[in-house]
C-alpha atoms as a PDB file:
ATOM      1  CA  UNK A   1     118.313  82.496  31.344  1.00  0.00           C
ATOM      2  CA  UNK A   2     118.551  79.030  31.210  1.00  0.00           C
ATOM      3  CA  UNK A   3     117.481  76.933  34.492  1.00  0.00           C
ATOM      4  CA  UNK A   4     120.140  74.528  35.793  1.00  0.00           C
ATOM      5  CA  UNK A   5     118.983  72.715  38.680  1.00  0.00           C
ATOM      6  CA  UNK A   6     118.581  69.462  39.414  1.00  0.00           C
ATOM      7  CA  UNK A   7     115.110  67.889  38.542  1.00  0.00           C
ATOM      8  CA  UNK A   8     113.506  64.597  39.780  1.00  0.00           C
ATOM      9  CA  UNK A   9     112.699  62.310  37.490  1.00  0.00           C
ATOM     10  CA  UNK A  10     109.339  64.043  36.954  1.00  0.00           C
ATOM     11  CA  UNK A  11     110.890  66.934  35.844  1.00  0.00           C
ATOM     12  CA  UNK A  12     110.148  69.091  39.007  1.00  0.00           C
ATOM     13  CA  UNK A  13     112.931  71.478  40.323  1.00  0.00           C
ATOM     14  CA  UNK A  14     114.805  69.827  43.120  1.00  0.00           C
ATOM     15  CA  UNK A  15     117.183  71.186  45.593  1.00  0.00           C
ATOM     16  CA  UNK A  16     120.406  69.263  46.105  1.00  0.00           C
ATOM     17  CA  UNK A  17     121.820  70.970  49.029  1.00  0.00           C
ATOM     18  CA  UNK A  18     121.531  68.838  52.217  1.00  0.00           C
ATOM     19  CA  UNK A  19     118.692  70.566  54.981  1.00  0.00           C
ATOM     20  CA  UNK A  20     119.240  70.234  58.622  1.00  0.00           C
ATOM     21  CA  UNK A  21     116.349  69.257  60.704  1.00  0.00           C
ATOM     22  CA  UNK A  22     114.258  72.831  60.241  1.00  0.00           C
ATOM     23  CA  UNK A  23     114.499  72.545  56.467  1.00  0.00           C
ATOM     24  CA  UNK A  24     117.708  75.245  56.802  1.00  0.00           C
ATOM     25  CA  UNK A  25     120.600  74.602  53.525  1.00  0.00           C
ATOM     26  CA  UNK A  26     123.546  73.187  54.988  1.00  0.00           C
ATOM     27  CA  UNK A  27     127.021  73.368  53.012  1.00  0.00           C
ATOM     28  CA  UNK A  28     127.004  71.075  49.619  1.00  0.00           C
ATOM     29  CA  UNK A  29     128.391  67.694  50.783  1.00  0.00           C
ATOM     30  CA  UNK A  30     127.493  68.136  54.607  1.00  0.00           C
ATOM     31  CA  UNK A  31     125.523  65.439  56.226  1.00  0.00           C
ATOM     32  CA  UNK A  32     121.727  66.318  55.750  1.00  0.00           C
ATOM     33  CA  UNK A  33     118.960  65.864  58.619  1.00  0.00           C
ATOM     34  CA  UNK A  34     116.221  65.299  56.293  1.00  0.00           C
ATOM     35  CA  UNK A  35     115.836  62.728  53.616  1.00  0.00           C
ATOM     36  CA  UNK A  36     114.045  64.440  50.323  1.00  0.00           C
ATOM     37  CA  UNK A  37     111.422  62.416  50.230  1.00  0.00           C
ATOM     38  CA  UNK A  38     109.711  60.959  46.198  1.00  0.00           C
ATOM     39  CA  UNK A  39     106.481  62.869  46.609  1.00  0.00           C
ATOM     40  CA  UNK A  40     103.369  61.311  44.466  1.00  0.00           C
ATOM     41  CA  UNK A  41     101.150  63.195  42.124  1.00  0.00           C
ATOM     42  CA  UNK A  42      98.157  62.834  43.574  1.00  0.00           C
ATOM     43  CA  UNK A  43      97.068  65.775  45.697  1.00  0.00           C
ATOM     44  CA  UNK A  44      95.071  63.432  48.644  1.00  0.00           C
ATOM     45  CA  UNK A  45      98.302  61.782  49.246  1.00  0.00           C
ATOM     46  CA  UNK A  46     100.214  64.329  49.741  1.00  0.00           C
ATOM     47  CA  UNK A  47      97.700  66.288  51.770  1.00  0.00           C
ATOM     48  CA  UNK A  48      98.013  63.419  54.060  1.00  0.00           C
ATOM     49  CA  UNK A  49     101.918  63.218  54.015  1.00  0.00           C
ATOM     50  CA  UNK A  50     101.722  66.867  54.766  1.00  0.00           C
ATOM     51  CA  UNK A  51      99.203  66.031  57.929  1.00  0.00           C
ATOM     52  CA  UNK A  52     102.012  63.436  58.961  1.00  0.00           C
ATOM     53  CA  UNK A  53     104.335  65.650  58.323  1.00  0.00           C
ATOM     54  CA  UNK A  54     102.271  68.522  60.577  1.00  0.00           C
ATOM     55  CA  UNK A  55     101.290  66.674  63.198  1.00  0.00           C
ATOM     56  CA  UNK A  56     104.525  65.525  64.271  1.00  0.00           C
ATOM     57  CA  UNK A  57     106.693  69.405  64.183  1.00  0.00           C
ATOM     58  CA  UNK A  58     108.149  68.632  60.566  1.00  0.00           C
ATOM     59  CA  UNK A  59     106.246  72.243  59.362  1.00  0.00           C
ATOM     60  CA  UNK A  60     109.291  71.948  56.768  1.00  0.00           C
ATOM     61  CA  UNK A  61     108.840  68.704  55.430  1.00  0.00           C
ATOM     62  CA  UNK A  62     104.624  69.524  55.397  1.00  0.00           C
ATOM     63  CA  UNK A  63     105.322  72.462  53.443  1.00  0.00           C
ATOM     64  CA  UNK A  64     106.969  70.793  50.835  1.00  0.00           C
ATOM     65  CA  UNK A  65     104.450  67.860  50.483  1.00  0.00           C
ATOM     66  CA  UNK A  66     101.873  70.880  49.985  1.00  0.00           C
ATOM     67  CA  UNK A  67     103.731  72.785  47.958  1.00  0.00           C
ATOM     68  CA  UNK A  68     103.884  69.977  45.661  1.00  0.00           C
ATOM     69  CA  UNK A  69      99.730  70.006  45.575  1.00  0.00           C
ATOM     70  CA  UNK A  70      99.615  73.658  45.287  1.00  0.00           C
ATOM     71  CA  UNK A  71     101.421  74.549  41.728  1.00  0.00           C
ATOM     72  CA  UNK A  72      99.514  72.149  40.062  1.00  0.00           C
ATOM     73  CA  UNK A  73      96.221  72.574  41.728  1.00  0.00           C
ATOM     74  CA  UNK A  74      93.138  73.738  39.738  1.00  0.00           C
ATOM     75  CA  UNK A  75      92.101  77.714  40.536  1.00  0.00           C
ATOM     76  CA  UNK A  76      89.291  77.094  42.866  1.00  0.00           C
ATOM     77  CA  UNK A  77      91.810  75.084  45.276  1.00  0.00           C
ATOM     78  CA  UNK A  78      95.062  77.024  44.937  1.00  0.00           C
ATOM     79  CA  UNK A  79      94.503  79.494  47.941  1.00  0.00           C
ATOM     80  CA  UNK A  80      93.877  76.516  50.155  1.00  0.00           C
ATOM     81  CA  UNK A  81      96.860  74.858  49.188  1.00  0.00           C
ATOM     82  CA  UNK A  82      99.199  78.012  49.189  1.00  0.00           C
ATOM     83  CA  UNK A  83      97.255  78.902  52.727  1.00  0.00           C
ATOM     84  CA  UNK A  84      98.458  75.584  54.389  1.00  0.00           C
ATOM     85  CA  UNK A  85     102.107  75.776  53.050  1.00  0.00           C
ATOM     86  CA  UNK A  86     102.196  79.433  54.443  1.00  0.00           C
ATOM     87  CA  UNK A  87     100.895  78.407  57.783  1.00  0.00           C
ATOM     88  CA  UNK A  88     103.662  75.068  57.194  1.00  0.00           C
ATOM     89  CA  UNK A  89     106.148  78.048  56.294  1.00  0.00           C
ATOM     90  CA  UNK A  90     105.048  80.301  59.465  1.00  0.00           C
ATOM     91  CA  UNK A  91     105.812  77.128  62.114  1.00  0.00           C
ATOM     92  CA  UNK A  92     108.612  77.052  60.182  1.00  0.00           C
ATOM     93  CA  UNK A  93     109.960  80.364  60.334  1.00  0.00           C
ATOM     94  CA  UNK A  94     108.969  80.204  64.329  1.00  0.00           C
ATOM     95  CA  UNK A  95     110.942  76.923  65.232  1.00  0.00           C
ATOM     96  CA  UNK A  96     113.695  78.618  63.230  1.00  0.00           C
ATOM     97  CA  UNK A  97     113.688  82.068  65.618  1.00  0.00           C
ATOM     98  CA  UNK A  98     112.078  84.572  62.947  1.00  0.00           C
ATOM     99  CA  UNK A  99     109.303  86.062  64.534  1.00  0.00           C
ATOM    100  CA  UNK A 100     108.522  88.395  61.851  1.00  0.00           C
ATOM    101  CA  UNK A 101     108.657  85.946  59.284  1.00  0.00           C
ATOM    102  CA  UNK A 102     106.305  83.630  61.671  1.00  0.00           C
ATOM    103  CA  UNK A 103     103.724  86.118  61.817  1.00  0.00           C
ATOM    104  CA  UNK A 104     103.875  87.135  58.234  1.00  0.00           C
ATOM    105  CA  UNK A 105     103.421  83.981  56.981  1.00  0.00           C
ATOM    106  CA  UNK A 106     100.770  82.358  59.403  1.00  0.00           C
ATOM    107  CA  UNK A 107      98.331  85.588  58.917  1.00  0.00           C
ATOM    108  CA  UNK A 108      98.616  85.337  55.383  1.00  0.00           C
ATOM    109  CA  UNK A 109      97.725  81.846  55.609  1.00  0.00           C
ATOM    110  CA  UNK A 110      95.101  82.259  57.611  1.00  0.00           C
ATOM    111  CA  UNK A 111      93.683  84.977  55.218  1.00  0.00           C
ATOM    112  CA  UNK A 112      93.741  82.349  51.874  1.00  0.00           C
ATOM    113  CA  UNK A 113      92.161  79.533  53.671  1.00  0.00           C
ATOM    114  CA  UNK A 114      88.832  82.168  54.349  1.00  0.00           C
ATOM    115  CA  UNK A 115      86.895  81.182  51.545  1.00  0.00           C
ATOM    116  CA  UNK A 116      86.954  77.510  52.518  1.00  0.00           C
ATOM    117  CA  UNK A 117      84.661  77.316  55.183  1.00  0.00           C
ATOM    118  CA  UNK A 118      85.153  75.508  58.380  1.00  0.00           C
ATOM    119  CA  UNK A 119      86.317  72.436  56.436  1.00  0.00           C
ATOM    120  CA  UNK A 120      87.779  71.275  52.542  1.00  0.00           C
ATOM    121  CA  UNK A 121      89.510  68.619  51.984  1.00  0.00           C
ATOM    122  CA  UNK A 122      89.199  67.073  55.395  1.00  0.00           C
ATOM    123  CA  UNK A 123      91.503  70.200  56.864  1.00  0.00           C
ATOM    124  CA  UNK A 124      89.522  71.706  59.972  1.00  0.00           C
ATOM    125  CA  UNK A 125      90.498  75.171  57.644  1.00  0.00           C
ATOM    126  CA  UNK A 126      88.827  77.386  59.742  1.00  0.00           C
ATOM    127  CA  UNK A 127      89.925  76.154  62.966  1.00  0.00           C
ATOM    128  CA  UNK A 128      93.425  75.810  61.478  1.00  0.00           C
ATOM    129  CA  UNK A 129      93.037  79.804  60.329  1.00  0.00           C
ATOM    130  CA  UNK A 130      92.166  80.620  63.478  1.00  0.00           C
ATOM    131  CA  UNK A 131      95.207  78.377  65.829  1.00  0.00           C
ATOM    132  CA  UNK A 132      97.335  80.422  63.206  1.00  0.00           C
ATOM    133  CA  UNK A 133      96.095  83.677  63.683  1.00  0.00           C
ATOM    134  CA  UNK A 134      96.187  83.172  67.689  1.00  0.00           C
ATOM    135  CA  UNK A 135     100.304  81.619  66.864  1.00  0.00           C
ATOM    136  CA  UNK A 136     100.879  84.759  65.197  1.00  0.00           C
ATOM    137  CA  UNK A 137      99.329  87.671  67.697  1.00  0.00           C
ATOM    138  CA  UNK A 138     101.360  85.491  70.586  1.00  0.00           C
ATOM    139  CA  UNK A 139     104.557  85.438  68.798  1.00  0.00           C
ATOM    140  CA  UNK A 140     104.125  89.096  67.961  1.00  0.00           C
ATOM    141  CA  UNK A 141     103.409  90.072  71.105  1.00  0.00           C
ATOM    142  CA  UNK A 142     106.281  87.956  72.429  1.00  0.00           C
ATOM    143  CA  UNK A 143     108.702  87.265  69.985  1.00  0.00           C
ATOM    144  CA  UNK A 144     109.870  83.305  69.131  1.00  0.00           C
ATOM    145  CA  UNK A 145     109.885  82.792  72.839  1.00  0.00           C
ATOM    146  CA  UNK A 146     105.920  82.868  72.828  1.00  0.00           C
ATOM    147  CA  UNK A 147     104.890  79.601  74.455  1.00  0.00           C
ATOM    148  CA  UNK A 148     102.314  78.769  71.882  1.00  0.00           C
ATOM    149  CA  UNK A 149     100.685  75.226  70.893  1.00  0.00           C
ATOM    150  CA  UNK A 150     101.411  73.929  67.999  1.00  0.00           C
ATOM    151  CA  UNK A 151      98.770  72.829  66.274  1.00  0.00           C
ATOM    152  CA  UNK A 152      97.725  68.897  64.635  1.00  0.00           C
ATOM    153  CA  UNK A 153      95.250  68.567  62.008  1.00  0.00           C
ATOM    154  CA  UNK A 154      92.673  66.099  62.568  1.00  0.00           C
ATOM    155  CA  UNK A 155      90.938  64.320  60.084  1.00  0.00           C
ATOM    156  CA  UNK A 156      87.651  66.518  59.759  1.00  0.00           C
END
């Protein structure tokens, strides 16, 4: 089956629908809330876009800086990638009113970034696997009305 979507000028796949502010595909043509931003290769960069990204409620917009790291990252890194777009993807899913998809995501995040100690790449890991695993027991326990904190990464 051939593959027809639209590619940046790197050649990665690109979605051309307009997002409102949670990331969500709005109608072809509609005015979008985020801008798709040129993402670099290099994976410290965009770990620290993410962070920006993070620290400021755009869980979307981190998720997609990560993601970016993640398919190209070498084996011994891709859980921690994957496990900070999932948590990304869990905020996401929770600002969005999906509690199942919330939990889902932020415990299996939480499970990948394990192995990584109580710090890589500057990423508090284990402190971030554990403010995800608390997220997800509230918001299970309560639904998307769960007054959680939403976490920041600090530099570590």
């Amino acid at each position: 089956m051939p593959d027809d979507r639209e590619r940046d000028p790197k050649g990665r796949a690109k979605n051309a629908r307009p997002r409102d502010e949670l990331g969500r595909p709005l109608p072809r043509g509609a005015a979008g809330a985020i801008t798709e931003e040129d993402l670099p290769d290099d994976p410290a960069e965009l770990l620290e876009i993410g962070r920006e990204h993070f620290n400021a409620g755009r869980f979307f917009q981190a998720h997609e800086a990560w993601e970016t790291a993640w398919h190209p990252s070498p084996d011994p890194e891709r859980d921690f990638w994957q496990g900070i777009t999932q948590i990304a993807v869990g905020f996401t899913h929770f600002q969005r009113g999906n509690p199942t998809g919330a939990t889902t995501l932020l415990r299996r995040g939480a499970t990948r970034l394990e192995p990584y100690g109580e710090h890589f790449h500057g990423i508090a890991s284990a402190g971030l696997a554990a403010t995800a695993r608390e997220a997800a027991d509230a918001i299970e326990r309560e639904g998307t009305d769960a007054r959680i904190t939403l976490p920041t990464l600090a530099r570590a």
